[in-house]
Protein backbone atom coordinates (compact mmCIF):
# COMPACT_ATOMS: atom_id res chain seq x y z
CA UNK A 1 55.77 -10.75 3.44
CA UNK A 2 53.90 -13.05 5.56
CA UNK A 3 50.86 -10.76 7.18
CA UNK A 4 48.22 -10.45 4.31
CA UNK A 5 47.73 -7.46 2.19
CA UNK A 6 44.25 -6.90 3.62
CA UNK A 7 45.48 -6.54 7.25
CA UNK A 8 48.29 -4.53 6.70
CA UNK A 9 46.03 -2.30 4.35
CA UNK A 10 43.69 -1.95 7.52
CA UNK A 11 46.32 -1.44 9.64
CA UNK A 12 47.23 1.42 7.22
CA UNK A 13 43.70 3.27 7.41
CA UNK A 14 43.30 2.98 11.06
CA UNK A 15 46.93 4.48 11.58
CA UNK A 16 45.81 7.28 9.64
CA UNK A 17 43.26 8.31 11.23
CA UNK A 18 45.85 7.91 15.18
CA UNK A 19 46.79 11.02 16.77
CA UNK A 20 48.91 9.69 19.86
CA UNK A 21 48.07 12.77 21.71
CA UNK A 22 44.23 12.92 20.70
CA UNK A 23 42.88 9.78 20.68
CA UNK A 24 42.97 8.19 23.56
CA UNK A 25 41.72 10.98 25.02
CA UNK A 26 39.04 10.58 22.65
CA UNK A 27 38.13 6.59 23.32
CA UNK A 28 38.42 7.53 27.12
CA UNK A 29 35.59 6.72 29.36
CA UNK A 30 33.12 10.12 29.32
CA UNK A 31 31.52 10.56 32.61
CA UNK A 32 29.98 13.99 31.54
CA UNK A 33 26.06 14.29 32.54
CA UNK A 34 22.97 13.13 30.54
CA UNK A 35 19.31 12.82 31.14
CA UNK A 36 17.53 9.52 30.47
CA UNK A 37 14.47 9.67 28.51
CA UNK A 38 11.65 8.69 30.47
CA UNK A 39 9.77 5.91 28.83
CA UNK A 40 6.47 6.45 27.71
CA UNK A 41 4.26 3.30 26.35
CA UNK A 42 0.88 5.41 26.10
CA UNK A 43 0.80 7.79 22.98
CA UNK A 44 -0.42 11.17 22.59
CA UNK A 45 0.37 14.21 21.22
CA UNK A 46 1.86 15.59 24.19
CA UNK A 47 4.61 12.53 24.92
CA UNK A 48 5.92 12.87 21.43
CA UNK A 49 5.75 16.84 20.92
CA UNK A 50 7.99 16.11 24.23
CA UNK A 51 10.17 13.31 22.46
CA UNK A 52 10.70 15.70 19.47
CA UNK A 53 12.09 18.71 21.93
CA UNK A 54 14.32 16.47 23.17
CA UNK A 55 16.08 15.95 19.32
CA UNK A 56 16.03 19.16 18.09
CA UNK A 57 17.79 21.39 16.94
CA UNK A 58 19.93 17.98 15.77
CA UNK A 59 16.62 17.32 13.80
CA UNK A 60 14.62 20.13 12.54
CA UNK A 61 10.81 20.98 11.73
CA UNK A 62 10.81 19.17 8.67
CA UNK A 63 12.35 15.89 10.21
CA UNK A 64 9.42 16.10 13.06
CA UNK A 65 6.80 16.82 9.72
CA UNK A 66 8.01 13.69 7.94
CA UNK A 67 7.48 11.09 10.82
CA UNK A 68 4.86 12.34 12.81
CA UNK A 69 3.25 14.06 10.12
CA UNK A 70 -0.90 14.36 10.38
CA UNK A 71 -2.07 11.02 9.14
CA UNK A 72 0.72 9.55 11.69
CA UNK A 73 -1.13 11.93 14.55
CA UNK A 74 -4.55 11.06 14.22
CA UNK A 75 -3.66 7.39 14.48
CA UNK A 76 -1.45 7.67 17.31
CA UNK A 77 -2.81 5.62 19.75
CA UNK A 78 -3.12 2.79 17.80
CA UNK A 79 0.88 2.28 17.84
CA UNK A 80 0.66 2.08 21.82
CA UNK A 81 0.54 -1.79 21.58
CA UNK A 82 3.32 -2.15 19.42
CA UNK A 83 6.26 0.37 20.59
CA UNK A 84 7.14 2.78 23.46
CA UNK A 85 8.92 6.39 23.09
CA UNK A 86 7.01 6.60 19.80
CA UNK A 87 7.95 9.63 17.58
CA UNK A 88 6.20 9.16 14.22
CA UNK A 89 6.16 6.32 11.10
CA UNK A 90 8.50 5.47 8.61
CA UNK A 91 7.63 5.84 5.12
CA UNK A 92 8.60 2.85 3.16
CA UNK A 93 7.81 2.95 -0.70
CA UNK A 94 5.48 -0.30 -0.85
CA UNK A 95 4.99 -2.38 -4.34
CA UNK A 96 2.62 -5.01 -5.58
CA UNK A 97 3.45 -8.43 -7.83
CA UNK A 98 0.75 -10.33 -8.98
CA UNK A 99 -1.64 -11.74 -10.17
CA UNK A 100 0.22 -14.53 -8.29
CA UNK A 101 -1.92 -17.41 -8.58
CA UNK A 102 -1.65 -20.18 -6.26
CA UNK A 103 -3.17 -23.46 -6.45
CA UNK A 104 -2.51 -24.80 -2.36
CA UNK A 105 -4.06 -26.34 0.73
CA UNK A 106 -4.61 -23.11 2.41
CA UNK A 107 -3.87 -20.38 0.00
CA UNK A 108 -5.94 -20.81 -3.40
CA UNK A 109 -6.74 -18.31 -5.85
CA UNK A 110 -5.30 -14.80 -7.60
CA UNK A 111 -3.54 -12.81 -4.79
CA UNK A 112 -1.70 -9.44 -5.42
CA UNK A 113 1.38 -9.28 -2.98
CA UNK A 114 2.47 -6.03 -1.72
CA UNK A 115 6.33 -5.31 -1.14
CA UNK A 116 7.63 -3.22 1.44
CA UNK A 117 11.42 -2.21 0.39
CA UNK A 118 14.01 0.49 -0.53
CA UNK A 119 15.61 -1.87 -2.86
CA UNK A 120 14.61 -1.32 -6.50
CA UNK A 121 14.43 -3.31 -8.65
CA UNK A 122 13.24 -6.21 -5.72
CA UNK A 123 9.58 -5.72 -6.58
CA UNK A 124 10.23 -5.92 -10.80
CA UNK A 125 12.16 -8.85 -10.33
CA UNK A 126 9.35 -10.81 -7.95
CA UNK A 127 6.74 -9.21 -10.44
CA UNK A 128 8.64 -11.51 -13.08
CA UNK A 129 8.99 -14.48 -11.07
CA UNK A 130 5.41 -14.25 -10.47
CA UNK A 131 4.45 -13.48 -14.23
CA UNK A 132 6.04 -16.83 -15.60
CA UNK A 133 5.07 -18.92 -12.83
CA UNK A 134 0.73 -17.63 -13.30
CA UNK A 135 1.68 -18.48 -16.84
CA UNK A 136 2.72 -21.97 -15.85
CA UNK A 137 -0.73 -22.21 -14.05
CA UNK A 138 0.17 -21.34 -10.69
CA UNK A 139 2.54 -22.26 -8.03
CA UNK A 140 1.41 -25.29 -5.48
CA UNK A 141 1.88 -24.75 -1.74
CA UNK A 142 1.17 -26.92 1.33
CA UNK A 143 1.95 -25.90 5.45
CA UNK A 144 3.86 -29.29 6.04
CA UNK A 145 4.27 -28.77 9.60
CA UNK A 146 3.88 -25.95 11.82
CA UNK A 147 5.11 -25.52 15.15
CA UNK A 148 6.80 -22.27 17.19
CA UNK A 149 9.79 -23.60 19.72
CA UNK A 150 10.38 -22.22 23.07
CA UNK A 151 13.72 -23.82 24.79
CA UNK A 152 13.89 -23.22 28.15
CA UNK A 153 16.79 -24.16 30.28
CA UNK A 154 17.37 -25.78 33.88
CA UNK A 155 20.55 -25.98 35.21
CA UNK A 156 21.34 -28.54 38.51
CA UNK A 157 24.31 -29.72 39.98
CA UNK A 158 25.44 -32.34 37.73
CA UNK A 159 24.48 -35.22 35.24
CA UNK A 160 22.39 -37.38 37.55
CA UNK A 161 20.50 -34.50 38.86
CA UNK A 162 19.58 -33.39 35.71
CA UNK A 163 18.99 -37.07 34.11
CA UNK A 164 16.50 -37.23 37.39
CA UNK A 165 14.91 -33.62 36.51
CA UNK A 166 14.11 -35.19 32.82
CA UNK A 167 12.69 -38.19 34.14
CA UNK A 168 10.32 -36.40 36.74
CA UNK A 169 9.26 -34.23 33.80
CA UNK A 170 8.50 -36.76 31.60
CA UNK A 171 5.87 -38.06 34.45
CA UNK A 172 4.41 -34.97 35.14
CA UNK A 173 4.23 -33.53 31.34
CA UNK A 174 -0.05 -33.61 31.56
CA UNK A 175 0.21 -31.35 33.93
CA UNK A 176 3.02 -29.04 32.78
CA UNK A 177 0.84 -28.97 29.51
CA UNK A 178 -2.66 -27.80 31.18
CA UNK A 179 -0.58 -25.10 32.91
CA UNK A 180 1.12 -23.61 29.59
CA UNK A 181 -2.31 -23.87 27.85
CA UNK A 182 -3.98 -22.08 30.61
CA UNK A 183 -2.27 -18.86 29.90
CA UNK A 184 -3.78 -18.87 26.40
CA UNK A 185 -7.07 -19.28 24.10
CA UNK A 186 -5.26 -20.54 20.79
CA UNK A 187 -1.65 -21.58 21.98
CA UNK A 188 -1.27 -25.64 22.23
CA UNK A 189 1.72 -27.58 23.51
CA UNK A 190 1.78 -30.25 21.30
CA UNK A 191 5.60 -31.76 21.94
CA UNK A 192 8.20 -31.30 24.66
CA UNK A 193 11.38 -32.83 24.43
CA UNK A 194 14.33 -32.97 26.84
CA UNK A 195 17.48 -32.39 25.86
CA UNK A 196 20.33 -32.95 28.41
CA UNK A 197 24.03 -31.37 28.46
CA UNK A 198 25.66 -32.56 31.66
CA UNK A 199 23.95 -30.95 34.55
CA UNK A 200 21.76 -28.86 31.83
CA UNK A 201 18.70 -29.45 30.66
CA UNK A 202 16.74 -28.03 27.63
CA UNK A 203 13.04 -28.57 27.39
CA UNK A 204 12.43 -28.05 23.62
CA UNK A 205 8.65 -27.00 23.75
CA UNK A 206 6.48 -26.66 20.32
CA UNK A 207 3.48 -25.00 20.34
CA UNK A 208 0.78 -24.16 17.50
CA UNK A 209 -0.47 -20.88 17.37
CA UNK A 210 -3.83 -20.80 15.42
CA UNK A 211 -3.85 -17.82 13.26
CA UNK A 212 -1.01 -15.64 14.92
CA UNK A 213 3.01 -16.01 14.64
CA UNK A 214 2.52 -16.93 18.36
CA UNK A 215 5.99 -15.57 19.76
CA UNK A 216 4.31 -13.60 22.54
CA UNK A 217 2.13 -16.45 23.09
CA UNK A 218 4.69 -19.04 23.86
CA UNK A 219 6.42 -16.83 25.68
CA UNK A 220 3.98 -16.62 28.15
CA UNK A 221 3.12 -20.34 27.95
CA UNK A 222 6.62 -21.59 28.54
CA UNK A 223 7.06 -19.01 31.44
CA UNK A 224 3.49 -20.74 33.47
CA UNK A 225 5.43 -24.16 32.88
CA UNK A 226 8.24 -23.51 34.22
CA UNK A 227 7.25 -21.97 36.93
CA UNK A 228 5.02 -24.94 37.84
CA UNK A 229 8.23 -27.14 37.53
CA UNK A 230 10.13 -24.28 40.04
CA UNK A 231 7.18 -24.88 42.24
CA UNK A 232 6.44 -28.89 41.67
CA UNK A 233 9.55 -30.86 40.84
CA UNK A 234 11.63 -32.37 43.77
CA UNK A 235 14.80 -32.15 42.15
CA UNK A 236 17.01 -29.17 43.28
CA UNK A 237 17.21 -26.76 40.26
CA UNK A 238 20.06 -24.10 40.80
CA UNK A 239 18.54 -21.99 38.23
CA UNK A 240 16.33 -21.62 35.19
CA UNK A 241 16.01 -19.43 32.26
CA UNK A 242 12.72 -18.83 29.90
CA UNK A 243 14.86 -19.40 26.74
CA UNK A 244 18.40 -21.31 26.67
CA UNK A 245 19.07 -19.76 23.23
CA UNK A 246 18.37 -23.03 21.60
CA UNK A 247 15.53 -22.64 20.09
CA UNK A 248 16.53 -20.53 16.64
CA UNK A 249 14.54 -17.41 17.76
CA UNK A 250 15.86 -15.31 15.46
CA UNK A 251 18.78 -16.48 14.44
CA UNK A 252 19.78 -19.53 11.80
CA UNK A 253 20.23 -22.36 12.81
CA UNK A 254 20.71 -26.33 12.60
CA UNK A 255 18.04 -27.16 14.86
CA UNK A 256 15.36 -24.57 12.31
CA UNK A 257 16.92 -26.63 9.47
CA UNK A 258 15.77 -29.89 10.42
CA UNK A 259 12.92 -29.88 12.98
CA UNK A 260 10.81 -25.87 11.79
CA UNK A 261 10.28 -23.49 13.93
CA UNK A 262 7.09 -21.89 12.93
CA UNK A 263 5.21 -23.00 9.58
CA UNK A 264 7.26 -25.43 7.36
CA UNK A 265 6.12 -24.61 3.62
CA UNK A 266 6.90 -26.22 0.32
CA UNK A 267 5.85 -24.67 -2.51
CA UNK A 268 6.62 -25.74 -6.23
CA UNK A 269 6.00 -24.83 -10.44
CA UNK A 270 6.73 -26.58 -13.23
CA UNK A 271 7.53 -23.75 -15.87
CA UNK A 272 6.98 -24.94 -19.48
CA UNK A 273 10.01 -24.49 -22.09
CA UNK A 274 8.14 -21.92 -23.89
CA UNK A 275 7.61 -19.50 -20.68
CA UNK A 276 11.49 -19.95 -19.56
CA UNK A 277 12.23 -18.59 -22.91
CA UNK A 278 9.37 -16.40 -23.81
CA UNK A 279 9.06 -14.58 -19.91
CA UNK A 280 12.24 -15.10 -18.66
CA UNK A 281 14.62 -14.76 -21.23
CA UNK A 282 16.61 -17.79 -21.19
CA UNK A 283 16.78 -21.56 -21.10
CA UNK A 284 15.91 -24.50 -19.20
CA UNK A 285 19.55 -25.97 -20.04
CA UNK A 286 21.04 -22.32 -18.90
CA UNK A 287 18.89 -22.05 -15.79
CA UNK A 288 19.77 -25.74 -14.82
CA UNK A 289 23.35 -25.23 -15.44
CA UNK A 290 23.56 -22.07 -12.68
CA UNK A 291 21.84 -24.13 -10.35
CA UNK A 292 24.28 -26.64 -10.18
CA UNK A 293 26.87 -23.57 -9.81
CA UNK A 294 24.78 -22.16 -7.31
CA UNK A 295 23.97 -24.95 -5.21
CA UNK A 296 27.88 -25.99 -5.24
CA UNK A 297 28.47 -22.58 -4.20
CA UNK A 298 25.98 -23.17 -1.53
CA UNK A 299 27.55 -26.12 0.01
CA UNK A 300 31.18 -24.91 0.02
CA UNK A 301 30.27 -21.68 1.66
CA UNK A 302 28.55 -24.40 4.75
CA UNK A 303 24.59 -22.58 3.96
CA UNK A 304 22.39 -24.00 6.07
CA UNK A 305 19.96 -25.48 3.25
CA UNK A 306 20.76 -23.72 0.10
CA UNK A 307 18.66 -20.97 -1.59
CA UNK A 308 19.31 -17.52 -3.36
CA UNK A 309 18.01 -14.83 -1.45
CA UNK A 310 14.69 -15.41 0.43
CA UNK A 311 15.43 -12.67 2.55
CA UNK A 312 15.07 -10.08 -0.14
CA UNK A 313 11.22 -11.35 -0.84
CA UNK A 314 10.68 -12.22 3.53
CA UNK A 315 11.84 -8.97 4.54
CA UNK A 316 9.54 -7.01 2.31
CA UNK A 317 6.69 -8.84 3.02
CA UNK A 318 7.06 -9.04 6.80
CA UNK A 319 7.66 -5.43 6.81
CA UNK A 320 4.52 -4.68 4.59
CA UNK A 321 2.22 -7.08 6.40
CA UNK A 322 2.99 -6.32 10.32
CA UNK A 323 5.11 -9.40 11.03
CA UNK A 324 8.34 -9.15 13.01
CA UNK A 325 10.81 -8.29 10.73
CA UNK A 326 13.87 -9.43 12.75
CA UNK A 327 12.01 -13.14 12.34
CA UNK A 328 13.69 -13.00 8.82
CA UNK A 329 16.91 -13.91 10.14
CA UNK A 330 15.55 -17.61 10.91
CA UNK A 331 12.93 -17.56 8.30
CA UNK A 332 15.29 -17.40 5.19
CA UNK A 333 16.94 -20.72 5.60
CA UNK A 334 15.64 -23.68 3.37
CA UNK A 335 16.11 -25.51 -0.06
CA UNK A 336 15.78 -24.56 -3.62
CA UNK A 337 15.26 -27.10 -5.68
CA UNK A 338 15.57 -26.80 -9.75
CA UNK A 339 15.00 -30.26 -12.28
CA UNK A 340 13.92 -31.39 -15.94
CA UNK A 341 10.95 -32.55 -16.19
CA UNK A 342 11.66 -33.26 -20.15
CA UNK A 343 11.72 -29.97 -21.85
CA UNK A 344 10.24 -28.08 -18.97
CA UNK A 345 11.75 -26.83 -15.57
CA UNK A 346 10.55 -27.91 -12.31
CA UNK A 347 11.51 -25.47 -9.71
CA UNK A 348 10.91 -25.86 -5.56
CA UNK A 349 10.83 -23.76 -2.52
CA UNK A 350 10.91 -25.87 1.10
CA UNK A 351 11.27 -23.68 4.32
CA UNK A 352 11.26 -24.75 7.63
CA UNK A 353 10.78 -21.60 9.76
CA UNK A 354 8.18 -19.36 8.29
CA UNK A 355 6.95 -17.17 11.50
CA UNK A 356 3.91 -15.22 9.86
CA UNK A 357 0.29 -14.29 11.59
CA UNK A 358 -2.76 -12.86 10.24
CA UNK A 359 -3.56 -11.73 14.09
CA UNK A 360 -1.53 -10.29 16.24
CA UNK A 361 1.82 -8.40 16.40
CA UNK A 362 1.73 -4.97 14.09
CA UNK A 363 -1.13 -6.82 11.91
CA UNK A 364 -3.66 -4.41 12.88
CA UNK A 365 -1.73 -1.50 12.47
CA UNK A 366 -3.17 0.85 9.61
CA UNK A 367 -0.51 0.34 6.69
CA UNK A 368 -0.22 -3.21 7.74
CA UNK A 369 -3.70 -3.88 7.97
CA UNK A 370 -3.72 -2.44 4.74
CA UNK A 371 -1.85 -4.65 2.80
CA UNK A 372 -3.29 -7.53 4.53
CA UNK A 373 -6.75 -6.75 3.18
CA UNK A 374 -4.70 -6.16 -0.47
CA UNK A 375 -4.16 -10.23 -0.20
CA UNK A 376 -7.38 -10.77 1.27
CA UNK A 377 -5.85 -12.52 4.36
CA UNK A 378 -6.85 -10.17 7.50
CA UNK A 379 -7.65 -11.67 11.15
CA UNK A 380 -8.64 -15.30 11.87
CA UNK A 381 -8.32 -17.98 9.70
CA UNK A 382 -6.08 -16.50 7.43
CA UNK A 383 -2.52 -17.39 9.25
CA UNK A 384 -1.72 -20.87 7.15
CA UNK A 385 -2.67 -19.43 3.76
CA UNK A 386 -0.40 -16.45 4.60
CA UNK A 387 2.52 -18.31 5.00
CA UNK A 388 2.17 -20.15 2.17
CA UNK A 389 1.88 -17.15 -0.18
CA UNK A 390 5.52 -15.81 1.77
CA UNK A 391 7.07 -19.50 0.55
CA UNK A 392 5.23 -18.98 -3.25
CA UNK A 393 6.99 -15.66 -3.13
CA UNK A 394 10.68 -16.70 -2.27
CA UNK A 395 9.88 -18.92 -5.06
CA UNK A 396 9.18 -16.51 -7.24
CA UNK A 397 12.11 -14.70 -6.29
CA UNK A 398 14.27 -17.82 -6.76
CA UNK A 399 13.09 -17.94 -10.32
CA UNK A 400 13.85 -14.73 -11.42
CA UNK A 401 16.72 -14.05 -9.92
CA UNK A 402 18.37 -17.39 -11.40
CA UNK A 403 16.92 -16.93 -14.55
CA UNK A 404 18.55 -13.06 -14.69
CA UNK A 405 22.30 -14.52 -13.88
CA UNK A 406 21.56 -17.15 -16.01
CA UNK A 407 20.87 -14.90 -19.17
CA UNK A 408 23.96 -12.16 -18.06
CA UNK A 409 20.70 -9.67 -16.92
CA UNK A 410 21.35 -8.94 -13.05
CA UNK A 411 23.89 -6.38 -13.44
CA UNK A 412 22.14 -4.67 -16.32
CA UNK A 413 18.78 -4.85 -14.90
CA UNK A 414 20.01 -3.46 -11.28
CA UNK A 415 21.79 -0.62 -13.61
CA UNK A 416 18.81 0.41 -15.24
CA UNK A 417 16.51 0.11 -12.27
CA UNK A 418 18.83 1.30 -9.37
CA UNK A 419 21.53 3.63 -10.66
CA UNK A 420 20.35 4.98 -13.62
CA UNK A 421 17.05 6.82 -13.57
């Protein structure tokens, strides 16, 4: 048979669940009536005793106790800045690693990471990648680069229109920069490059953002320049857009890879023989030899960079420390690097796209502000050293996971942690 097992096999499921008679009916268009929620920005607790009414009896008095319970309620208003239809928190179990001791520009010191995740066994496994590498004497960490990409697009009538739009730009770029940076205190445009596709044009503008992750911020900025280029430029633009999805917001991407979008971060150990063996259970030979596995693995599968699972470590600490969590996506792309340095192991983190903020965002929220005063790293000043603790911590993560496959632990360690207590 030439159709593969695994489509006829799906084929067989969805036919199972087919009534001819029932289903389309079912998948028809439903025109029955609904009422819209009415969207509420402003919290009290009148708009979400109303929000709740509007769920139950789907969810019941104990659903409405867990999310908004009374520690939620008295903080209410703080959330207004940071959602709308607001109905309570979410719980997440939080964990610490550390003493993680880094020895970098920015971040220096002992810092104690909290974890925000579901996932157990995620925080023992950090916890260990931390342990050997504060035996080794601490990881080193440096902010490389740093830069948050907006890519706005223009479109015009064809290729010498839009090589004409470019070149008018390029004359007037002062003043396309004083009217970004006038919509902001901290936000600087620092490059803007054109980028041409026919009658398209992307403007690939970098800012720096001080302390904050700065997405907001060049948001805004971008949005004052182009307008002054709608209102300025002599060149008949059909139409614009504030982002031409080129940028990497959000997403992976080859552009991230090579040029950052956000902070770039490397951050590097060299783990002495005796603490591969002694904390993590293995060998430099073993742990060397998986890499190689790994990283071929990498490469076939077309990663861009080639890493383990920075996510796991990113997504936890985002979520514990305020940051946009759906940044992750573009965040966990980079290299891992693993090497003898003669009986020892030299192990490396680089990432291009670290989008962190000690300011800003859901930093001042109460759990999040928190765990930001846990590292030590709350409001100005702190927005560098922060992302290079999230790069020390993939690391650390890197190393432990490795080190588990290496010695035949992952499974049993996820058993005992997970699925069996």
């Amino acid at each position: 048979m030439i159709i593969p097992f695994h489509v006829t096999e799906m084929l067989r499921r969805v036919m199972a669940r087919y009534d001819a008679e029932k289903t389309p009916q079912k998948m028809a268009p439903n025109d029955d009536a609904f009422s819209l929620l009415r969207p509420m920005r402003k919290i009290t607790a009148a708009t979400v005793e109303k929000y709740w009414a509007r769920l139950k009896p789907m969810a019941g008095e104990a659903d409405q106790a867990a999310l908004a319970d009374p520690a939620t309620m008295e903080q209410a208003e703080q959330y207004s800045a940071n959602i709308e239809n607001f109905i309570g928190t979410v719980k997440l179990p939080v964990g610490i690693i550390g003493p993680l001791r880094l020895t970098g520009m920015n971040a220096n010191g002992d810092y104690h990471v909290p974890l925000a995740t579901s996932e157990a066994a995620l925080v023992a496994s950090y916890a260990r990648g931390a342990a050997a590498a504060t035996k080794a004497g601490g990881i080193s960490t440096a902010v490389l680069y740093e830069g948050v990409i907006r890519t706005p697009a223009f479109v015009m009538k064809d290729l010498l229109s839009a090589g004409q739009f470019v070149e008018w730009v390029v004359r007037n770029v002062e003043d396309l920069q004083a009217a970004a940076e006038a919509t902001t205190r901290h936000g600087k445009l620092v490059s803007l490059e054109p980028f041409i596709d026919n009658n398209i044009a992307f403007l690939i503008c970098r800012y720096t953002t001080g302390d904050a992750a700065g997405q907001n911020m060049v948001t805004i900025a971008t949005d004052a320049l182009c307008k002054r280029i709608s209102e300025a430029c002599p060149v008949p633009i059909e139409a614009w857009y504030i982002e031409g999805n080129f940028s990497g917001d959000k997403k992976a991407s080859a552009l991230g890879m090579v040029t950052g979008r956000g902070r770039k971060v490397s951050a590097s150990v060299t783990l002495p023989r005796e603490v591969v063996e002694q904390v993590l259970g293995t060998t430099v030979d073993g742990m060397l030899a998986y890499g190689r596995v790994a990283n071929l693995g990498s490469l076939l599968s077309g990663q861009l960079g080639a890493q383990a699972h920075y996510a796991n470590g990113l997504a936890a600490l985002y979520i514990a420390t305020g940051q946009d969590a759906a940044c992750v996506a573009e965040s966990a792309m980079g290299v891992t690097r693993m090497e003898p340095r003669g009986e020892d192991l030299y192990v490396s983190v680089t990432m291009p796209n670290i989008l962190v903020g000690s300011v800003g965002g859901g930093t001042g929220l109460p759990s999040q502000s928190a765990a930001l005063n846990i590292l030590g790293l709350k409001g100005a000043g702190h927005g560098a050293a922060l992302a290079e603790i999230a790069a020390a911590t993939c690391l650390c993560g890197e190393i432990s996971i490795v080190a588990a496959i290496t010695a035949g632990d992952f499974t049993r360690a996820h058993e005992n942690l997970a699925r069996q207590r």
